[in-house]
N, C-alpha and C. Protein backbone atom coordinates (compact mmCIF):
# COMPACT_ATOMS: atom_id res chain seq x y z
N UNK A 1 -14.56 14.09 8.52
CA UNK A 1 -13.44 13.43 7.87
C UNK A 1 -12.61 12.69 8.91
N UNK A 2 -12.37 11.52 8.03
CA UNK A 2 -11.24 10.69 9.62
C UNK A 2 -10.34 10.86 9.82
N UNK A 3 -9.15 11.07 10.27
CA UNK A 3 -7.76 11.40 10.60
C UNK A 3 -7.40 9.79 9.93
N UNK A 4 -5.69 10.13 9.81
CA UNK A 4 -4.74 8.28 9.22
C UNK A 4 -5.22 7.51 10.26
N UNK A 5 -5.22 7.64 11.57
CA UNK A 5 -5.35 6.97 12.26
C UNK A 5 -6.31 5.43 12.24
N UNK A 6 -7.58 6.77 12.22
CA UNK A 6 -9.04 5.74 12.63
C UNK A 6 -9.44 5.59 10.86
N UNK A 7 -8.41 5.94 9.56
CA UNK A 7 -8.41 5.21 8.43
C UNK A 7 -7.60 3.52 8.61
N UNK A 8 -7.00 3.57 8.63
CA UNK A 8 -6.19 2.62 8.80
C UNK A 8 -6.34 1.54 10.00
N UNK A 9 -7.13 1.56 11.41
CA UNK A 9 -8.16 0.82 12.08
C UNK A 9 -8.15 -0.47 11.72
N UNK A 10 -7.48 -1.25 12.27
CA UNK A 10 -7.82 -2.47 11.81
C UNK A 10 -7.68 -2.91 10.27
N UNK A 11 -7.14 -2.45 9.88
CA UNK A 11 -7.21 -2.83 8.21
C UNK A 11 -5.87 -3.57 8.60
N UNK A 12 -5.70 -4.89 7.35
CA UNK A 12 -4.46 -5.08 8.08
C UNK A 12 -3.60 -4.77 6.54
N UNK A 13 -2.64 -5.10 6.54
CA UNK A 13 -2.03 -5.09 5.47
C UNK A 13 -1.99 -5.52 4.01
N UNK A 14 -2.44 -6.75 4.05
CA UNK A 14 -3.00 -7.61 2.88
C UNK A 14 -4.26 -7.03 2.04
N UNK A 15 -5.23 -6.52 3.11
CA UNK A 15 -6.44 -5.71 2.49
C UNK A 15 -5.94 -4.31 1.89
N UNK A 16 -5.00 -3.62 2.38
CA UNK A 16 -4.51 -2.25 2.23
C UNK A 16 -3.71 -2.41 0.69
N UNK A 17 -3.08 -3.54 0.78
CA UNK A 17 -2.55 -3.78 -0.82
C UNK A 17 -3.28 -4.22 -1.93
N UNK A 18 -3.80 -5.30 -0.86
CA UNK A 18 -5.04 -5.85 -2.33
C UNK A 18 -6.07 -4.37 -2.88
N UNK A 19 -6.25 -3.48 -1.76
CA UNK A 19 -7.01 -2.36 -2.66
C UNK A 19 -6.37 -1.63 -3.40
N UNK A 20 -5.08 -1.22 -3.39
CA UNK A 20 -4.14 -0.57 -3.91
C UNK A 20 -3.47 -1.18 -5.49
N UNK A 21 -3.58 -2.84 -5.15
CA UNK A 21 -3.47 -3.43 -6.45
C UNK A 21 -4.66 -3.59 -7.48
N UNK A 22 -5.77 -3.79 -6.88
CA UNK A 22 -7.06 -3.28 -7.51
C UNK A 22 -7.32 -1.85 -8.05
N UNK A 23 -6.87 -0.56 -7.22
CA UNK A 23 -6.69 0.45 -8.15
C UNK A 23 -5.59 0.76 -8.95
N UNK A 24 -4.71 0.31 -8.86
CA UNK A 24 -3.14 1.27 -9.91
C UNK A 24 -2.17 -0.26 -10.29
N UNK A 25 -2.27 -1.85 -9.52
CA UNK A 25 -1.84 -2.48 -9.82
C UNK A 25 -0.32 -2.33 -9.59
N UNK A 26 0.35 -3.76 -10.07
CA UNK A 26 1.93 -2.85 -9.87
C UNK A 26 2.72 -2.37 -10.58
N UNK A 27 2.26 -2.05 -12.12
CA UNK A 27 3.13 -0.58 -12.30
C UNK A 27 2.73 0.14 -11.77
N UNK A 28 1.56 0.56 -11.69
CA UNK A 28 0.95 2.16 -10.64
C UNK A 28 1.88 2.14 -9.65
N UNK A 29 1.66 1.03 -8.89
CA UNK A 29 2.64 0.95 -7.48
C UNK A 29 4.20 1.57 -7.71
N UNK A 30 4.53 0.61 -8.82
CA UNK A 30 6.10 0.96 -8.86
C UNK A 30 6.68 2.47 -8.82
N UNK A 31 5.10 3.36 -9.97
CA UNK A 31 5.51 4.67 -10.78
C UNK A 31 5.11 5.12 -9.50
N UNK A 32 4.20 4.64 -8.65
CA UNK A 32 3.76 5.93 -7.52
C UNK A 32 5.03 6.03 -6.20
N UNK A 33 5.27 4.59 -5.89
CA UNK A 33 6.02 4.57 -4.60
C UNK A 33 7.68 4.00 -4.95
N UNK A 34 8.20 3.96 -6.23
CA UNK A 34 9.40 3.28 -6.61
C UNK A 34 10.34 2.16 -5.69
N UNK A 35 9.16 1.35 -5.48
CA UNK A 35 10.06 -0.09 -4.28
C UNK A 35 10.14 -1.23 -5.31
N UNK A 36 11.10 -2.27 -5.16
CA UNK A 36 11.77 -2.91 -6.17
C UNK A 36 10.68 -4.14 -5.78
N UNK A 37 9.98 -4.22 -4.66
CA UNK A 37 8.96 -4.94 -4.30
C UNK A 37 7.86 -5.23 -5.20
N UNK A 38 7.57 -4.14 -6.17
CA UNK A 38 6.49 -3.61 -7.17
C UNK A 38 7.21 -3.61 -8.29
N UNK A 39 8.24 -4.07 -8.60
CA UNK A 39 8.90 -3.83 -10.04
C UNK A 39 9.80 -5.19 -10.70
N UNK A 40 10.40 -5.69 -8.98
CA UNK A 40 11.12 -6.79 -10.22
C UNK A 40 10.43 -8.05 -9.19
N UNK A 41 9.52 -8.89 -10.40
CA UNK A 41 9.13 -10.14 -10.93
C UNK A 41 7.94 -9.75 -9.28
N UNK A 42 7.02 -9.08 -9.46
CA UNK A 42 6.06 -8.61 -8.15
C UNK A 42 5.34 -9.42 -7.89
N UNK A 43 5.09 -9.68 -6.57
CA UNK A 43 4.03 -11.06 -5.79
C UNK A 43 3.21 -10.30 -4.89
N UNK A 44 2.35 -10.77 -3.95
CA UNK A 44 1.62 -10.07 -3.23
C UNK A 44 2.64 -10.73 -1.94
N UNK A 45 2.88 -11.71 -2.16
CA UNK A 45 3.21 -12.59 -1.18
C UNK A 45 4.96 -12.31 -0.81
N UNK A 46 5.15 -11.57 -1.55
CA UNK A 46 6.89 -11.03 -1.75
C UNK A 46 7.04 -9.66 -1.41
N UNK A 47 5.84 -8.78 -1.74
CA UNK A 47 5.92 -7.35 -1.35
C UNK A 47 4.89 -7.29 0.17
N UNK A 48 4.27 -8.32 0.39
CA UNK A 48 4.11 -8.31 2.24
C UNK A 48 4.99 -8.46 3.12
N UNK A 49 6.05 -9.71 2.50
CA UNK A 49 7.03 -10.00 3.15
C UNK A 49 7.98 -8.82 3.61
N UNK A 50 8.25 -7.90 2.18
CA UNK A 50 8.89 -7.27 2.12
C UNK A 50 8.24 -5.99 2.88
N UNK A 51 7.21 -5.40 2.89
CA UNK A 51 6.65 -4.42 4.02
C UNK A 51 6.47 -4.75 5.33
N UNK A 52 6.39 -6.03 5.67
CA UNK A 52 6.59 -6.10 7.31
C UNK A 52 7.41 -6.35 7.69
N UNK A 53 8.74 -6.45 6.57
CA UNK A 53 9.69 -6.26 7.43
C UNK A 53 10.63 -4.71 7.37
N UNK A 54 9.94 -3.72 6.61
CA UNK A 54 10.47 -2.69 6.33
C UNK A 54 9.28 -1.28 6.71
N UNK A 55 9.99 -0.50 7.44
CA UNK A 55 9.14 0.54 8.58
C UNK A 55 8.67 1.66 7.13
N UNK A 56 9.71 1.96 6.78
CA UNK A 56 9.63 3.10 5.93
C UNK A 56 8.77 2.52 4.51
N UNK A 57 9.25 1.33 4.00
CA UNK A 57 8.35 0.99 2.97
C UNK A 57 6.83 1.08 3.13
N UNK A 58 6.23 0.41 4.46
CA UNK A 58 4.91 0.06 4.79
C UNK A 58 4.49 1.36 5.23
N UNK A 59 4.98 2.67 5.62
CA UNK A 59 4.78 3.88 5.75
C UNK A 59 4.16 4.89 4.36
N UNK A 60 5.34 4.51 3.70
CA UNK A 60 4.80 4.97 2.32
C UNK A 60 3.09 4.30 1.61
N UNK A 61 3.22 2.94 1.87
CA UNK A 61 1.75 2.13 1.58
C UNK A 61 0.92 2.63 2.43
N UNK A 62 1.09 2.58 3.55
CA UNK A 62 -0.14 3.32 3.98
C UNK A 62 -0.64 4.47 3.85
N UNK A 63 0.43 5.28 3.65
CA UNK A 63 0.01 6.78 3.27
C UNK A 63 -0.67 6.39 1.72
N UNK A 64 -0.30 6.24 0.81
CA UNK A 64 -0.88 6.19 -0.46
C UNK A 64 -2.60 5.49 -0.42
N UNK A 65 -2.31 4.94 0.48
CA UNK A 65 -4.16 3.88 0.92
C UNK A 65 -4.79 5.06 1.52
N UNK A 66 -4.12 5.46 2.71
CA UNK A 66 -4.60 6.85 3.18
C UNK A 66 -5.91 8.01 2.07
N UNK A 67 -4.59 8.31 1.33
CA UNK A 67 -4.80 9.27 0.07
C UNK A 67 -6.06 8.73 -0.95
N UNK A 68 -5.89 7.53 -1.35
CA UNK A 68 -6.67 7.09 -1.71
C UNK A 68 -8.24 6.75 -1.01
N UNK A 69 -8.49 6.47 -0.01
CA UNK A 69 -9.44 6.70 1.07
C UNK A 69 -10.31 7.51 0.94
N UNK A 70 -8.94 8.69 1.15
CA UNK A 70 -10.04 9.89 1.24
C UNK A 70 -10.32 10.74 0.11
N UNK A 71 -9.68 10.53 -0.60
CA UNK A 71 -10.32 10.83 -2.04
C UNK A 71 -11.46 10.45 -2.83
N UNK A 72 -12.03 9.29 -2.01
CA UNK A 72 -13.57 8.45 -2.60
C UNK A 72 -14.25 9.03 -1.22
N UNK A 73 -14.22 9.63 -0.39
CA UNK A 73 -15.02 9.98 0.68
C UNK A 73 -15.60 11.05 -0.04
């Protein structure tokens, strides 16, 4: 099993969401991680903006990609 670390490897951000919007989309997003990024009027291009510039938001996304990861392993 891989540790977060060598999950997350090079993935960059855009891929980490686009899979995340491919599984749960953004209500999933909203109901799983409650960021206003995922709820009012949601872009891909508005909630990147909004995770690189926010430590704790893009923390939470990655953990949930994480989770998700290793749950199909």
């Amino acid at each position: 099993m891989q540790n977060n670390h060598e999950i997350l490897h090079w993935v960059s951000l855009k891929t980490i969401l686009d899979k995340l919007l491919e599984q749960y989309g953004f209500d999933g997003l909203d109901s799983r991680l409650k960021m206003n990024c995922f709820w009012n009027n949601p872009s891909i291009k508005s909630s990147l903006t909004f995770l690189r510039k926010t430590p704790w938001a893009r923390e939470k996304v990655e953990s949930l990609y994480v989770d998700l990861i290793t749950e199909m392993e």
